[in-house]
Protein backbone atom coordinates (compact mmCIF):
# COMPACT_ATOMS: atom_id res chain seq x y z
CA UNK A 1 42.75 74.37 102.19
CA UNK A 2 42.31 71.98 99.46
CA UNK A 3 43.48 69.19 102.52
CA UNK A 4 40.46 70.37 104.40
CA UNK A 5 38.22 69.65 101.98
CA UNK A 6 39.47 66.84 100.91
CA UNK A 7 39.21 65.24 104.53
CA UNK A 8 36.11 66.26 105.23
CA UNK A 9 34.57 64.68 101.51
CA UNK A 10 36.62 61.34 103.25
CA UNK A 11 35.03 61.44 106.55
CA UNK A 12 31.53 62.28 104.83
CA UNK A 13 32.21 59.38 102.08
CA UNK A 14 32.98 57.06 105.26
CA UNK A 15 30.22 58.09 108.00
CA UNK A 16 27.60 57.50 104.79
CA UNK A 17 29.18 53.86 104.11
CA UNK A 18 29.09 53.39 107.43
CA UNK A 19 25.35 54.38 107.99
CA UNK A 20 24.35 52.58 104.45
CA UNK A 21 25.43 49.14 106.09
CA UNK A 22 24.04 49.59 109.35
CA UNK A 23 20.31 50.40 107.60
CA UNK A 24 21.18 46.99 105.47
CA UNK A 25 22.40 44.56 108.37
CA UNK A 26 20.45 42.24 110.16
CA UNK A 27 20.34 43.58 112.99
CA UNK A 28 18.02 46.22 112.76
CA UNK A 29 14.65 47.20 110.59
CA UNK A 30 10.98 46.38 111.64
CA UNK A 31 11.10 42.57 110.74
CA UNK A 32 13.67 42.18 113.84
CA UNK A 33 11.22 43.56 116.05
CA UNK A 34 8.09 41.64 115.17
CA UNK A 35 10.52 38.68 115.97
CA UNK A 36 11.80 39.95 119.23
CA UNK A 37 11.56 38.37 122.71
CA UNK A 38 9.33 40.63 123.83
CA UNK A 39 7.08 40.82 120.81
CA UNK A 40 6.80 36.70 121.30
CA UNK A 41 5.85 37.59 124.98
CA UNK A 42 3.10 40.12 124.00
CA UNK A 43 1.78 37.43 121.23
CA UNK A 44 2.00 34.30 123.04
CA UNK A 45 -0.04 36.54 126.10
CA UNK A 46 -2.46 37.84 123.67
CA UNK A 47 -3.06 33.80 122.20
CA UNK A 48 -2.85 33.14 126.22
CA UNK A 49 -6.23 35.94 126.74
CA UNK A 50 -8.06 34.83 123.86
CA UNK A 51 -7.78 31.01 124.89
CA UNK A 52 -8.87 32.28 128.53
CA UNK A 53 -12.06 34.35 126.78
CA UNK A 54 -12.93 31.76 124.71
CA UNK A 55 -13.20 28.91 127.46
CA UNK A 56 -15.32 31.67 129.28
CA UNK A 57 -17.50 31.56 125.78
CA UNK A 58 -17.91 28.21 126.22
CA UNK A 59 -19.06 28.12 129.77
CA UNK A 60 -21.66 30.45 129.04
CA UNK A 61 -22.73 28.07 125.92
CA UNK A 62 -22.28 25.39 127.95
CA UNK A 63 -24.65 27.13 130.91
CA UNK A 64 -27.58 28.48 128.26
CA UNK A 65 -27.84 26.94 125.29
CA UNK A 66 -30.36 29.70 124.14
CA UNK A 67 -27.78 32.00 123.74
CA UNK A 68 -26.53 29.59 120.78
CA UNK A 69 -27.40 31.41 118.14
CA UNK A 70 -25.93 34.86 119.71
CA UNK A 71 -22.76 33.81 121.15
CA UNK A 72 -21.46 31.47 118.54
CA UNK A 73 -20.18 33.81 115.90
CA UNK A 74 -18.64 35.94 118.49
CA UNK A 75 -16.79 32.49 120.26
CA UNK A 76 -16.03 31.58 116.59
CA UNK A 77 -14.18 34.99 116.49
CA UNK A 78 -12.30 34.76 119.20
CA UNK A 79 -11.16 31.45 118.36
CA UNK A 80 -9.42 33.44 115.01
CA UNK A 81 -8.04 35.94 117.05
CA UNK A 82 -6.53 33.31 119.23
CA UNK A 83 -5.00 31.41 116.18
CA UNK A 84 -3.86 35.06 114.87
CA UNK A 85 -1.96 35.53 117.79
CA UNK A 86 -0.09 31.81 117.42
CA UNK A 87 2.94 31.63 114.85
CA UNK A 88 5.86 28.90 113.87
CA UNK A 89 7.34 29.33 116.77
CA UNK A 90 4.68 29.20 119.42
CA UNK A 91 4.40 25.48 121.25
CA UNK A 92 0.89 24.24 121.10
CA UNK A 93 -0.79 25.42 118.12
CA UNK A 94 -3.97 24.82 119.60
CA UNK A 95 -6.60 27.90 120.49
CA UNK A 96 -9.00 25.77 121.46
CA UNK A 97 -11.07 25.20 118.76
CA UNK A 98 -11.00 23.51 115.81
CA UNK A 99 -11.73 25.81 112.31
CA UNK A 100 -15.41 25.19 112.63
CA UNK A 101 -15.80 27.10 115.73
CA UNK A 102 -16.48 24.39 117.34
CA UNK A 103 -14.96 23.89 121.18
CA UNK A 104 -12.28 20.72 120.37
CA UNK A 105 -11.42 18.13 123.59
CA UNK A 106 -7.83 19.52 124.33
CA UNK A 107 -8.04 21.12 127.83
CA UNK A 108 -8.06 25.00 128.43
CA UNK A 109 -8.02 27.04 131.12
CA UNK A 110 -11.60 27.17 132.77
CA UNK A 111 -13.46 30.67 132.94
CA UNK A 112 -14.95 32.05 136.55
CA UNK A 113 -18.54 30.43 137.55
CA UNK A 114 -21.36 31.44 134.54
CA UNK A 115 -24.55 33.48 136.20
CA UNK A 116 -27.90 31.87 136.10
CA UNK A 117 -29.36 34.82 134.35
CA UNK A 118 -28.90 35.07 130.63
CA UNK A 119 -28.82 38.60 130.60
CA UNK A 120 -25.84 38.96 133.38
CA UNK A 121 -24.40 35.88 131.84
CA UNK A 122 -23.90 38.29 128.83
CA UNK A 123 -23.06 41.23 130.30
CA UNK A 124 -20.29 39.19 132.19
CA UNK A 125 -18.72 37.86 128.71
CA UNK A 126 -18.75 42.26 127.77
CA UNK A 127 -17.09 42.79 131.06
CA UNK A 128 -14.23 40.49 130.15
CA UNK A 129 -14.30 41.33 126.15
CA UNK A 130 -14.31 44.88 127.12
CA UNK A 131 -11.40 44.76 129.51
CA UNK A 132 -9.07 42.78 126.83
CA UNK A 133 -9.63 45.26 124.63
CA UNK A 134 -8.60 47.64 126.97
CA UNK A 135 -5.23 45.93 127.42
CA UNK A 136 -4.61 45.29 123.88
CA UNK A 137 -5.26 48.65 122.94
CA UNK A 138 -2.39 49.63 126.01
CA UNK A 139 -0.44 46.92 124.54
CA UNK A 140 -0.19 49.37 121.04
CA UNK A 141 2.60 51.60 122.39
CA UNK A 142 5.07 48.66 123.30
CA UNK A 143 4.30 46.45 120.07
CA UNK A 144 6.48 46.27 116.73
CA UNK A 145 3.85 47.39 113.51
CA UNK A 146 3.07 44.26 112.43
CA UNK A 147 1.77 43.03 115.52
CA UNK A 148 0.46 46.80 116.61
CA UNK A 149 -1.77 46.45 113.50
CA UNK A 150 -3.20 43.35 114.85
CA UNK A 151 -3.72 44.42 118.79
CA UNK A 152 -5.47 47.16 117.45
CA UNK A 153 -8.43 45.21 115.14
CA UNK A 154 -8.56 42.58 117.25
CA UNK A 155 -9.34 44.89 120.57
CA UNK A 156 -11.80 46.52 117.83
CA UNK A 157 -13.33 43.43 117.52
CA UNK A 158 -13.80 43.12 121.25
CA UNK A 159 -15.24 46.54 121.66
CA UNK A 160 -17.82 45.28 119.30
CA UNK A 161 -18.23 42.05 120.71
CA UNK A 162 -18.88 44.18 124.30
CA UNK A 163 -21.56 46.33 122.53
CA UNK A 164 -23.21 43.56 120.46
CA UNK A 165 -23.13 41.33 123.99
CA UNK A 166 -25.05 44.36 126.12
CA UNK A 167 -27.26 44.90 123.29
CA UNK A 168 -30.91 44.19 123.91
CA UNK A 169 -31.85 40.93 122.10
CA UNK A 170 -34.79 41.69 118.97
């Protein structure tokens, strides 16, 4: 009996070794998946959307330069969330702007035709902030934490950016 025992404290002693260097390998832990292929996917398609919203900011601007003074802190957002979403190892570090806010002279992709009106111009911009945040906030259940965490304020941010867009001006 005292074999038995003895066996089983060995096969305990070596399944517990065995576990303690598989939770301390590389391989494995919540760093690995922030860095994963398809976490660099989800991040360079989330700096990919927030390029494509803010070139749609800058149509509108572009299209009614009364809405200056409403639509410029929200583009200069965007234009974060777009450099949040770029890391070391994305390609082309630009977002499209520069850290003013400001739209810089590198291309982006062009936004769909701005309406005349001011009002539907705006509610357009919602449409599309509203519908990002929408995906990001699908996006949660695939991400790592790290990048979870940052889907998650930055569709926030849309959601108010939808609201504060539809809002009546006053």
């Amino acid at each position: 009996m005292a074999l038995t025992r003895r066996r089983t404290l060995l096969a305990g002693a070596a399944l517990g070794g065995a576990a303690l260097l598989t939770g301390c390998s590389e391989d494995s832990g919540p760093d690995r998946a922030e860095h994963s292929s398809a976490a660099d996917r989800l991040r360079e398609r989330s700096a990919r959307d927030s390029t494509t919203l803010l070139a749609r900011y800058d149509a509108a601007l572009a299209a009614h330069p009364a809405l200056e003074s409403r639509l410029r802190p929200l583009r200069t957002e965007v234009a974060r969330h777009a450099e949040a979403f770029t890391d070391d190892r994305t390609p082309a570090h630009d977002a499209g702007a520069s850290a003013s806010g400001r739209p810089s002279h590198a291309a982006r992709p062009s936004g769909p035709p701005v309406p005349q009106d001011e009002r539907a111009a705006r509610t357009a911009l919602a449409d599309a902030e509203r519908k990002l945040a929408d995906a990001r906030t699908q996006a949660l259940t695939t991400a790592p934490p790290e990048l979870a965490r940052l889907l998650a304020s930055v569709a926030a941010s849309g959601a108010v950016h939808a609201y504060l867009l539809t809002e009546p001006t006053g």
